[in-house]
Protein backbone atom coordinates (compact mmCIF):
# COMPACT_ATOMS: atom_id res chain seq x y z
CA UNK A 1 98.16 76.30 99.16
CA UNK A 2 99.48 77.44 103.24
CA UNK A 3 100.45 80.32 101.54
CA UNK A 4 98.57 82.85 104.33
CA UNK A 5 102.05 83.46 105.67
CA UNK A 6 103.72 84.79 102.39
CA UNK A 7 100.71 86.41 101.26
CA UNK A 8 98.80 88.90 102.84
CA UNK A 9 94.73 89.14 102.46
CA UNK A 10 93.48 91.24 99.94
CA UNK A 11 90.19 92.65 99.24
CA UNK A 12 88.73 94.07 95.92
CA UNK A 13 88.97 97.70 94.97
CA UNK A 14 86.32 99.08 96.26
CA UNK A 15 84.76 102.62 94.84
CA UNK A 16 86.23 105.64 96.73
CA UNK A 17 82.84 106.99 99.45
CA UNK A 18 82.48 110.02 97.61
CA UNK A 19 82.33 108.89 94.00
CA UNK A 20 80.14 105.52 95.25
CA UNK A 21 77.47 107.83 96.87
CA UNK A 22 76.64 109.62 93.59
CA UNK A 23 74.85 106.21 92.65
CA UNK A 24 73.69 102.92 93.34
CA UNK A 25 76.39 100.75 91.33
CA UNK A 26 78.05 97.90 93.40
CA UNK A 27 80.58 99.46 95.38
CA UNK A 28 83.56 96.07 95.07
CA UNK A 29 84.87 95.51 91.78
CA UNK A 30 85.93 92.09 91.07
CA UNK A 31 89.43 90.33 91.44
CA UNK A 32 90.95 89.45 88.20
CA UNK A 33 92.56 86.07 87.97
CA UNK A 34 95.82 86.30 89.23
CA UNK A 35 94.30 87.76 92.18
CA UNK A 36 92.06 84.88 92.54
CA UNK A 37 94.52 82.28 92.22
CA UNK A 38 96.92 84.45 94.67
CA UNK A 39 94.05 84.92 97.62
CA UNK A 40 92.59 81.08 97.01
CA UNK A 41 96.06 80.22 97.74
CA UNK A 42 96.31 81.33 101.03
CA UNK A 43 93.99 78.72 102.18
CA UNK A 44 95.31 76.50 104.63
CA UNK A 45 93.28 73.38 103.91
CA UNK A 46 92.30 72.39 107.57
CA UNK A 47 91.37 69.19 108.52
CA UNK A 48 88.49 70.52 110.11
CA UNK A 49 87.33 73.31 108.23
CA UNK A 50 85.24 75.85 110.44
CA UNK A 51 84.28 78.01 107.03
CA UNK A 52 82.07 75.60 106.02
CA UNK A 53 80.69 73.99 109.61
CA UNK A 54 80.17 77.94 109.86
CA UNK A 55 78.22 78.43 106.78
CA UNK A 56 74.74 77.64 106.57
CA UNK A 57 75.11 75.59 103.15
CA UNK A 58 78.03 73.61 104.47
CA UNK A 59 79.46 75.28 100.98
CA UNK A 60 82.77 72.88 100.38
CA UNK A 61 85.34 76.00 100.50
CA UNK A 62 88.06 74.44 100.82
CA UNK A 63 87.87 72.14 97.89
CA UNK A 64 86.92 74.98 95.26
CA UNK A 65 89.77 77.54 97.16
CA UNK A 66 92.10 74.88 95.85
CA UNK A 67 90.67 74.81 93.05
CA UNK A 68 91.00 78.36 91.84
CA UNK A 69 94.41 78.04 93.00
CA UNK A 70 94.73 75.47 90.39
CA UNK A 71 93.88 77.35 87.68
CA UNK A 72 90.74 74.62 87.52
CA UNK A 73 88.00 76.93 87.47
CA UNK A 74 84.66 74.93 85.72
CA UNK A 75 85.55 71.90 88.37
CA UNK A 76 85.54 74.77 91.25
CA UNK A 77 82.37 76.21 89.58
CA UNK A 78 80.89 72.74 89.97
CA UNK A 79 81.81 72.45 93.71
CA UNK A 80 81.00 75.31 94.69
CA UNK A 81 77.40 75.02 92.68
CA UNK A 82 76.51 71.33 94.48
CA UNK A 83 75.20 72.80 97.18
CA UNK A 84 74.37 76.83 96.38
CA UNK A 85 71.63 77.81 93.72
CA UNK A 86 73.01 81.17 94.05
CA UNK A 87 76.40 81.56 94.74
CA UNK A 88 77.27 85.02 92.90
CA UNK A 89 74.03 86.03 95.61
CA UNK A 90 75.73 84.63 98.37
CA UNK A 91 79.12 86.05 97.07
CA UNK A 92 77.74 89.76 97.64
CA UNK A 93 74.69 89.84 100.30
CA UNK A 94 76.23 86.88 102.89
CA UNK A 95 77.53 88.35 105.87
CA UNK A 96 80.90 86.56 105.94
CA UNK A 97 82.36 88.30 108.57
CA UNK A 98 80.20 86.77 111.05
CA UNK A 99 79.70 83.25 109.08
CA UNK A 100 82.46 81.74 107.18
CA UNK A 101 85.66 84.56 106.96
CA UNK A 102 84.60 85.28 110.54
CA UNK A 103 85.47 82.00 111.95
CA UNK A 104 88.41 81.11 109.58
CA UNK A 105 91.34 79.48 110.66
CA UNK A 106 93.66 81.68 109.50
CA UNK A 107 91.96 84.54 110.51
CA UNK A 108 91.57 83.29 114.03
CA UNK A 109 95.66 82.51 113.42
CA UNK A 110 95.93 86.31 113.05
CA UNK A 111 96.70 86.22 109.45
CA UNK A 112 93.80 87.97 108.20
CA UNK A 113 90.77 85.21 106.53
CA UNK A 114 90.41 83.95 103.01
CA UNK A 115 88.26 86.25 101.01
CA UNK A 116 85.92 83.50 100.43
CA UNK A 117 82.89 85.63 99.52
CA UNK A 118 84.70 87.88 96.88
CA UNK A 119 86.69 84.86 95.29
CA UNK A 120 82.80 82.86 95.19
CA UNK A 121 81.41 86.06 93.27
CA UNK A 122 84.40 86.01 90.91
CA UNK A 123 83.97 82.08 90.37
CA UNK A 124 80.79 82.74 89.35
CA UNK A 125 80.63 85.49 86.76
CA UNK A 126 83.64 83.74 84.92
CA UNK A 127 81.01 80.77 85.29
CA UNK A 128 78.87 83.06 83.32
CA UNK A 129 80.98 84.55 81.01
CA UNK A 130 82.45 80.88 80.15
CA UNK A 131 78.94 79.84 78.80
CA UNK A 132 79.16 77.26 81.86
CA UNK A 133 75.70 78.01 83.17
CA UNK A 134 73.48 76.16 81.18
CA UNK A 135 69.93 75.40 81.67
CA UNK A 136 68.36 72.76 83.55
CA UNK A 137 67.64 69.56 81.63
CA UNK A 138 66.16 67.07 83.41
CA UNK A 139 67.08 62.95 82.62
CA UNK A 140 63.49 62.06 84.09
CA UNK A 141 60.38 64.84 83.65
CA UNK A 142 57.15 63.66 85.03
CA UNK A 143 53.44 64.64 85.17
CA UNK A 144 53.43 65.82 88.85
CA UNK A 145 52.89 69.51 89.49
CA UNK A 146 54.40 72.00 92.16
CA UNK A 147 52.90 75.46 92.89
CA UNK A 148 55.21 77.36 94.41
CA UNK A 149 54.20 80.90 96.50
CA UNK A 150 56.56 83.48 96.47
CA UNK A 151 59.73 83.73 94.58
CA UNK A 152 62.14 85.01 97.10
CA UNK A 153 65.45 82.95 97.69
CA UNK A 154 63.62 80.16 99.12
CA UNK A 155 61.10 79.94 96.54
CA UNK A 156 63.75 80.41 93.50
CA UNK A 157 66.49 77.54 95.21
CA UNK A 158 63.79 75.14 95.55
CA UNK A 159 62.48 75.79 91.73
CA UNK A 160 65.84 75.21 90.51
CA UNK A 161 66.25 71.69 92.37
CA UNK A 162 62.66 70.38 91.67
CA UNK A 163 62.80 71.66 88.05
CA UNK A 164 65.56 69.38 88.03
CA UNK A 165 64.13 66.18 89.04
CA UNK A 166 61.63 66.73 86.49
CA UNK A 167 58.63 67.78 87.79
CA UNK A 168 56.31 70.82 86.52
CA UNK A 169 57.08 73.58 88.57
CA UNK A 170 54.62 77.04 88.60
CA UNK A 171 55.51 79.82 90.82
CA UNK A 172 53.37 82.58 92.00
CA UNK A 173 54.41 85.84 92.81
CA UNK A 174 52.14 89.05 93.85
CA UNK A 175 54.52 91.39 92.50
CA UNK A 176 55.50 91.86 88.93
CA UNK A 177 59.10 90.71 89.00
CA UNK A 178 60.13 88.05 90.25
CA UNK A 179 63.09 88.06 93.33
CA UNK A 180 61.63 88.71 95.81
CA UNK A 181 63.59 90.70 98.56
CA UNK A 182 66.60 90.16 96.72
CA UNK A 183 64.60 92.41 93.78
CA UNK A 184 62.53 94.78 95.74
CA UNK A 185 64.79 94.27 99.64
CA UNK A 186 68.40 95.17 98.86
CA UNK A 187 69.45 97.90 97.48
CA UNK A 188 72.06 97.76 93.95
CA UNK A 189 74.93 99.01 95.75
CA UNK A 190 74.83 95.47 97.39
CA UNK A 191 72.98 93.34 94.83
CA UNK A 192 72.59 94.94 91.13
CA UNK A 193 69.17 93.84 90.00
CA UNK A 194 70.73 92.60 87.00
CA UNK A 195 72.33 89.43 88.71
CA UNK A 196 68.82 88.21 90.23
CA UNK A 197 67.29 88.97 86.95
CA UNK A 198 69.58 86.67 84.90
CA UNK A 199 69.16 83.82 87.30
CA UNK A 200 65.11 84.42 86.85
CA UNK A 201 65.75 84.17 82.90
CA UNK A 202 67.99 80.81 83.81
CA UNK A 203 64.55 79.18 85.54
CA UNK A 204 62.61 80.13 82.74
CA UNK A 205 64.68 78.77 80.41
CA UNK A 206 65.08 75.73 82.28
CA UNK A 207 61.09 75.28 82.49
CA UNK A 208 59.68 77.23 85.60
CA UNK A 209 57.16 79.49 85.52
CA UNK A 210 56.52 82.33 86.75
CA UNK A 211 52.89 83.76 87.38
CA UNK A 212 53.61 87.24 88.30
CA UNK A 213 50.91 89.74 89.68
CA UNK A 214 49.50 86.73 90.96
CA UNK A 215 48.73 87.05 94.27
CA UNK A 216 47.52 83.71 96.31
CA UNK A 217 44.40 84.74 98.14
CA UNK A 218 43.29 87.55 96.21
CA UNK A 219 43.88 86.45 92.30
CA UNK A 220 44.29 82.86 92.88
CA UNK A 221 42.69 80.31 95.92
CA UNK A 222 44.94 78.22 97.97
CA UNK A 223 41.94 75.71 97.37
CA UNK A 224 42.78 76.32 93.55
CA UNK A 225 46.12 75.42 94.24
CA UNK A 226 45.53 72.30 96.72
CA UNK A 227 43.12 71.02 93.87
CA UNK A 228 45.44 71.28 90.69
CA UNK A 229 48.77 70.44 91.90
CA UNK A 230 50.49 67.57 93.63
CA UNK A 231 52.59 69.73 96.27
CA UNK A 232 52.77 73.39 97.18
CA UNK A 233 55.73 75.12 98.61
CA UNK A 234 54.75 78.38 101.12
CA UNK A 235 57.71 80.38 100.66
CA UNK A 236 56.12 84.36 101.39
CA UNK A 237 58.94 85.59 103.55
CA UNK A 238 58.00 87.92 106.38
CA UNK A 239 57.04 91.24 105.38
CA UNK A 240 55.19 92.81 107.87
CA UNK A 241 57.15 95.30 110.35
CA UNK A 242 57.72 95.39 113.75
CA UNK A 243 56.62 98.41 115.23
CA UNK A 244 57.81 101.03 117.84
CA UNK A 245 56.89 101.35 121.55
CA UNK A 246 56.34 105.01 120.94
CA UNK A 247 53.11 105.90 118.47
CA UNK A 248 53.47 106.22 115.09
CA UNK A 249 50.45 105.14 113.53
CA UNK A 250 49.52 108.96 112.68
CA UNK A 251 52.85 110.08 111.69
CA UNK A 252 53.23 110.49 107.99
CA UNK A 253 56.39 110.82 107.95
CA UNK A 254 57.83 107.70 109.71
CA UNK A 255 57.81 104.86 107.46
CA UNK A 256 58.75 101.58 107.26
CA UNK A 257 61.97 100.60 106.31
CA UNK A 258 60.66 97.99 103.29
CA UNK A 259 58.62 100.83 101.64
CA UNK A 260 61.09 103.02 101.72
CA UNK A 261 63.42 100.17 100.35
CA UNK A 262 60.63 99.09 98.10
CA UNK A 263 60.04 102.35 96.37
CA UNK A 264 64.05 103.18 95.98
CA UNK A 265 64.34 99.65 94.00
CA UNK A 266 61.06 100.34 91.99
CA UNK A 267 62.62 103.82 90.75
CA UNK A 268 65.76 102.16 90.22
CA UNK A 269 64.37 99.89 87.89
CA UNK A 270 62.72 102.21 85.59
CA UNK A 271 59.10 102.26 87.39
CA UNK A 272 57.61 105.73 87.69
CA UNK A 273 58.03 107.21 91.04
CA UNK A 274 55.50 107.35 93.97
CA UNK A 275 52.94 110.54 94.97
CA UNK A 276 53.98 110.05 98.40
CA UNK A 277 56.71 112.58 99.05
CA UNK A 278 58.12 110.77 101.92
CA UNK A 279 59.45 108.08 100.34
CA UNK A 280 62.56 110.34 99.17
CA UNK A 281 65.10 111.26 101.12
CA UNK A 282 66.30 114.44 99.36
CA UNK A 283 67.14 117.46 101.38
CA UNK A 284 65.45 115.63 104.18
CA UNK A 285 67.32 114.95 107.97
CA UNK A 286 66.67 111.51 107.83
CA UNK A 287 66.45 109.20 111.12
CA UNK A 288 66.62 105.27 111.04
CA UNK A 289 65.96 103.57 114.05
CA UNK A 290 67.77 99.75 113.97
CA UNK A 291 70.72 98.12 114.12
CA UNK A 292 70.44 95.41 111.57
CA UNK A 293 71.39 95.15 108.01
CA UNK A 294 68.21 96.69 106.72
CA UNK A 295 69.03 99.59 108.61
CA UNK A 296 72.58 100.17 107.01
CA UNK A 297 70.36 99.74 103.81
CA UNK A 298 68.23 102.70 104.63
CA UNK A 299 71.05 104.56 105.80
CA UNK A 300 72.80 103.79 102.82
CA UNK A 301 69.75 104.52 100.61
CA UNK A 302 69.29 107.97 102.09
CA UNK A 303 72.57 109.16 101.90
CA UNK A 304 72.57 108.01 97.79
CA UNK A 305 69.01 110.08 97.54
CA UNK A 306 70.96 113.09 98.66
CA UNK A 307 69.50 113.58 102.24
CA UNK A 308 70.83 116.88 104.10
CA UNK A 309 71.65 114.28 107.11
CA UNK A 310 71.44 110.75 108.22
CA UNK A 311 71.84 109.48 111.45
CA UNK A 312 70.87 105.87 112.88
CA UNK A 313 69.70 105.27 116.25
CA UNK A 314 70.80 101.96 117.45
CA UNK A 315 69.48 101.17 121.39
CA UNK A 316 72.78 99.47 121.92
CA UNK A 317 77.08 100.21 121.57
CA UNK A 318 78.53 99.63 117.97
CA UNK A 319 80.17 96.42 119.17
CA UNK A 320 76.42 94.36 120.04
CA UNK A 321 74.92 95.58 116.86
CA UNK A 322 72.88 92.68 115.00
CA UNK A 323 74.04 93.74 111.25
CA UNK A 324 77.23 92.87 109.54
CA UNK A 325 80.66 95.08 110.55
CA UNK A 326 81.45 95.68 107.05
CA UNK A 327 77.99 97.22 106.45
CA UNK A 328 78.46 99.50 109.16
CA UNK A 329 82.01 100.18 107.96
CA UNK A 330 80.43 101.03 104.18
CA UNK A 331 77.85 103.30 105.82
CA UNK A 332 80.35 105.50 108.23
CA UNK A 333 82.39 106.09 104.87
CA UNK A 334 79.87 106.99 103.30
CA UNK A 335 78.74 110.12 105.78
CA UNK A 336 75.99 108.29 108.14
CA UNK A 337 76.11 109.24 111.72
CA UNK A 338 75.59 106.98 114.17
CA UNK A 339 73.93 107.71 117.83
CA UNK A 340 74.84 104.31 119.95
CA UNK A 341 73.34 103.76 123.23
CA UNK A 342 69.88 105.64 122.21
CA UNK A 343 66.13 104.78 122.46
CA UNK A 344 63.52 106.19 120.73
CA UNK A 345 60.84 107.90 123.22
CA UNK A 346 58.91 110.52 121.63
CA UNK A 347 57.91 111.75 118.23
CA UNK A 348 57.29 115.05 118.30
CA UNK A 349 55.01 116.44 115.50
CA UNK A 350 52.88 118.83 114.16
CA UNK A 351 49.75 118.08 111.60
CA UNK A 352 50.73 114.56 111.34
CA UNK A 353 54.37 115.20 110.27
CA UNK A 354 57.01 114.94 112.86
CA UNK A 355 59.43 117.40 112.87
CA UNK A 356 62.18 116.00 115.42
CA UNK A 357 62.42 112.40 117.86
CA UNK A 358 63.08 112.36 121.25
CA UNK A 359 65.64 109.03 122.55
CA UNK A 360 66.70 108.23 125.63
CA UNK A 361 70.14 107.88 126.48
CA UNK A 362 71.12 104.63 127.55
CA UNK A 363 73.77 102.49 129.32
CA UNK A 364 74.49 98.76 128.76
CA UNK A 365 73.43 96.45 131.44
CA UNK A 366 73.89 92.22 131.67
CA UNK A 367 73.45 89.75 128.94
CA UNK A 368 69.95 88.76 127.58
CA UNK A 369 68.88 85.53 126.01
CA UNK A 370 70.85 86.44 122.97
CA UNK A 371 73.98 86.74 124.69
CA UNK A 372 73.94 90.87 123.94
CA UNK A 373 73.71 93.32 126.91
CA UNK A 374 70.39 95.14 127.53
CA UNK A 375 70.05 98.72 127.38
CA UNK A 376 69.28 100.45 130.50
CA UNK A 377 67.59 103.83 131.13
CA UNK A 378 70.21 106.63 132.63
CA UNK A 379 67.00 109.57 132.89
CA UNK A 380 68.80 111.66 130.07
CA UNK A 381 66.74 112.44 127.45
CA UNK A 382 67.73 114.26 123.93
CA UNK A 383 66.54 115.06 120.42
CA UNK A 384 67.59 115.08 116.97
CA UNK A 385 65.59 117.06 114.46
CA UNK A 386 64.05 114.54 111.52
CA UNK A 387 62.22 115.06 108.52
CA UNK A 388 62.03 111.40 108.20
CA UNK A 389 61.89 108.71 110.40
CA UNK A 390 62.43 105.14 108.86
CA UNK A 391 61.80 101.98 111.06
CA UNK A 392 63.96 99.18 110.66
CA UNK A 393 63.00 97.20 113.44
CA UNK A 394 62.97 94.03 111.47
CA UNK A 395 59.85 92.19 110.35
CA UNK A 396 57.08 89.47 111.60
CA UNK A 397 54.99 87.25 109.76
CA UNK A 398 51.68 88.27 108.28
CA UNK A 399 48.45 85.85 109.20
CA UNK A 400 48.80 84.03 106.28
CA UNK A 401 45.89 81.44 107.08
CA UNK A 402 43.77 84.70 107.33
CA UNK A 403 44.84 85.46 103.91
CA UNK A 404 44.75 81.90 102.31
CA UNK A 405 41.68 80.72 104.08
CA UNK A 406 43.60 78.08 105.49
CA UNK A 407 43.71 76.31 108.98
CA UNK A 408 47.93 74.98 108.82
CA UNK A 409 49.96 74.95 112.07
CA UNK A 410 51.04 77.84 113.54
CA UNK A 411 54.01 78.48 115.89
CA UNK A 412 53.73 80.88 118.96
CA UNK A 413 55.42 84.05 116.56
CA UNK A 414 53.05 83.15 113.75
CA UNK A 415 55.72 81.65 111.54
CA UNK A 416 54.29 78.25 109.54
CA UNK A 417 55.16 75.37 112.06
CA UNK A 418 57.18 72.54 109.91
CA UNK A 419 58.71 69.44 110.78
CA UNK A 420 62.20 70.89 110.55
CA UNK A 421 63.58 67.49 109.29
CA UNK A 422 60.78 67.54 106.14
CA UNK A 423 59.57 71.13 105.97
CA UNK A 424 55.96 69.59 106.33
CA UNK A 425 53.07 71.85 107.58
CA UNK A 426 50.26 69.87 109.39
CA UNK A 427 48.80 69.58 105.88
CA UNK A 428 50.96 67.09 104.36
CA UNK A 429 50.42 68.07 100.67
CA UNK A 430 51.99 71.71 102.16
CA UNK A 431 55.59 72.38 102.70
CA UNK A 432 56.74 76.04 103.94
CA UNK A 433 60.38 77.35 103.68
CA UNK A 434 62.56 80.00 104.39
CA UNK A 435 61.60 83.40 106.08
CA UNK A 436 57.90 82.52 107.02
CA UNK A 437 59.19 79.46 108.69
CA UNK A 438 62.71 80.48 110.48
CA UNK A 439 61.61 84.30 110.62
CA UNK A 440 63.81 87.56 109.33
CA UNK A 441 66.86 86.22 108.52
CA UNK A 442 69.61 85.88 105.94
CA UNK A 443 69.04 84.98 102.38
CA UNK A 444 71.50 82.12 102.62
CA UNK A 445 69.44 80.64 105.09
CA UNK A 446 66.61 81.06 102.55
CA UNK A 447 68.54 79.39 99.92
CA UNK A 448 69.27 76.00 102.43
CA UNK A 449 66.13 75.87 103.33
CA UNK A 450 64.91 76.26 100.05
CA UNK A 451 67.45 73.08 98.63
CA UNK A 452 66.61 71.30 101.84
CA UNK A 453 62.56 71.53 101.60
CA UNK A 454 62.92 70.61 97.55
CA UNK A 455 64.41 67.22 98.87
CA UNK A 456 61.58 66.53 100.95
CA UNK A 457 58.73 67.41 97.64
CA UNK A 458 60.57 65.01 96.07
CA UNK A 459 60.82 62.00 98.42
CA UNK A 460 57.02 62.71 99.70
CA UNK A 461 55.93 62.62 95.74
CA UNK A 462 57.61 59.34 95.39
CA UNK A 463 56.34 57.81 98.17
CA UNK A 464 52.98 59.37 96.59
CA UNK A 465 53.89 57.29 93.51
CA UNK A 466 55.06 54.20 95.05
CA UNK A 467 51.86 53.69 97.31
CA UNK A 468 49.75 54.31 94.22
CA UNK A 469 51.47 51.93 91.94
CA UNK A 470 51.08 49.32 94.70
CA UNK A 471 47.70 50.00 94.94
């Protein structure tokens, strides 16, 4: 180990802009072992280790970084699995460079940070490849029953753990994979569809099921559910989008960004395309308004669907942007333009179909509540032509007690309001996680809250037991 000052960081080959943009493969290949060991090496085993205070799992990194070092690879495997369902997911969708390489010791040191997420993707497909994945088997199965709604990251982490302590766990999903965002949110280049799949097949195995094309509320009750099983997990994400301040409701061609995301996934895995033209960027000048991470996916998308131009309007300066630096790295490489400073202010259209937006240029004034600088008006106005406009404003939560027919506890943004230390809703047979609870945010958060809320099912079920059996 300490050996930061000998070595210098290196990242994996990654595919050259103009081959990668001819398809939607993951664009990082994967270190080989003596790579590994070499990079896990440079770790300098701090006494305080800001990596893992810095990442949302409180993942132990250092321990497994030595590890790999070592040559010990199941024992890092096991490490590193203690406390991630998911870690070849985390490996390649985590923004590191803002949560755990970002605020690494040797990287603050000037040395360049540990390529933690690369070396936890490569620990975990030689995990797979080694046969050391097995299923779940659990020492103590019981009668008790979880229904679980949604199988995003949230929904999936806490299968795996309640599976686990033996329960019967049932997990219903409106669409007809199961993934979630992970399936039908980010795109291959990031996340091949292949990796979530084979953890879905690892569930199964290990006793979950899934009830896809199952949608709670429409082909199932919630009253269904609150009669037949012991617990329920909400775990529905947020999927509704934020909208403009300019109109858009009669546009046809400005979308938002999850159905355009949605629909390039779909095709990708085999479905038949959709009738709505829009959807495909081909030959189109494409616009995407956002700043975020599902922007550079849309960005990234359209430029891969062989758009004539793609340019993203972002209200703020490259350096205040919301979304991962590396992801806005990927996306300049690969040909998007990028118009900082800029506010959308007009579409202007023709029969429905807008044929170019109007932003305002802006300057950047003091801090807000998040710490960023607001954009201010300067009076200049411009426009870019567009033959689609994609919105990826970011996304709110539906009314899901609407939709259920329920009456739970809502916060002011309409997220599910939870005891944070128990993931309780104000019905205490409910438990919400992840997306619909926090709002939009990262899939590692997802996967915490997820291992986090599983704890809770299980101590309020054998409490359940307890009181009965004294009874």
């Amino acid at each position: 180990m300490l050996e930061f000052h000998k070595k210098n960081q290196q990242n994996p080959d990654k595919t050259e802009p103009e081959k990668r943009i001819k398809d939607f493969q993951e664009i990082y290949r994967q270190f080989d072992q003596n790579t590994s060991i070499e990079q896990s090496s440079r770790c300098s085993q701090c006494g305080v280790p800001f990596c893992q205070i810095h990442c949302p799992l409180n993942n132990n990194i250092p321990d497994w970084l030595r590890y790999i070092a070592e040559g010990r690879l199941k024992e890092a495997y096991e490490i590193s699995t203690s406390t991630n369902a998911f870690p070849e997911v985390c490996g390649r969708v985590c923004p590191q460079d803002r949560l755990c390489e970002g605020n690494c010791v040797v990287e603050q040191a000037g040395f360049g940070a540990i390529t933690i997420g690369n070396l936890e993707k490569y620990l975990t497909e030689v995990a797979w490849e080694k046969g050391w994945i097995k299923k779940i088997n659990s020492s103590s199965p019981n009668n008790q029953k979880i229904a679980i709604i949604g199988s995003g990251p949230a929904g999936m982490a806490a299968a795996s753990y309640l599976v686990k302590q033996g329960y019967q766990v049932d997990v219903f999903e409106k669409n007809d994979r199961a993934g979630g965002l992970m399936i039908y949110g980010i795109p291959n280049f990031k996340l091949d569809k292949s990796v979530v799949e084979r953890r879905t097949e690892w569930l199964s195995e290990s006793g979950v099921k899934f009830h896809l094309k199952k949608e709670v509320g429409k082909n199932i009750s919630f009253q269904e559910l609150e009669k037949d099983y012991d617990a329920i997990l909400v775990a529905t994400g947020v999927y509704k989008a934020r909208q403009l301040d300019i109109e858009t409701k009669n546009i046809e061609n400005s979308l938002p960004a999850l159905d355009f995301l949605i629909e390039s996934n779909r095709v990708g895995l085999g479905d038949t395309p959709s009738k709505n033209k829009f959807l495909d960027a081909k030959d189109k000048h494409v616009v995407v308004i956002g700043g975020g991470d599902t922007a550079m996916d849309c960005v990234r998308t359209a430029i891969r669907q062989k758009a004539k131009e793609v340019t993203c309007l972002y209200r703020r300066n490259k350096e205040n942007m919301p979304g991962s630096a590396r992801e806005v790295l990927n996306a300049e490489q690969e040909g998007v333009k990028f118009n900082w400073l800029s506010v959308p202010s007009k579409i202007i259209s023709q029969d429905k179909s807008a044929s170019s937006l109007a932003y305002k240029v802006a300057a950047l004034g003091e801090a807000d509540e998040t710490g960023r600088r607001k954009p201010i008006d300067t009076g200049v106005e411009k426009q870019i032509k567009s033959d689609l406009i994609i919105q990826a404003l970011g996304f709110e939560p539906e009314d899901l007690n609407q939709h259920f027919g329920t009456d739970l506890e809502l916060t002011s943004w309409n997220t599910i309001k939870v005891d944070f230390k128990k993931f309780q809703t104000s019905n205490p047979k409910v438990f919400a996680a992840g997306d619909i609870v926090r709002g939009a945010s990262l899939v590692v958060w997802a996967i915490h809250d997820g291992r986090e809320v599983a704890k809770s099912i299980h101590q309020f079920l054998e409490n359940k037991l307890v009181k009965k059996k004294a009874s």
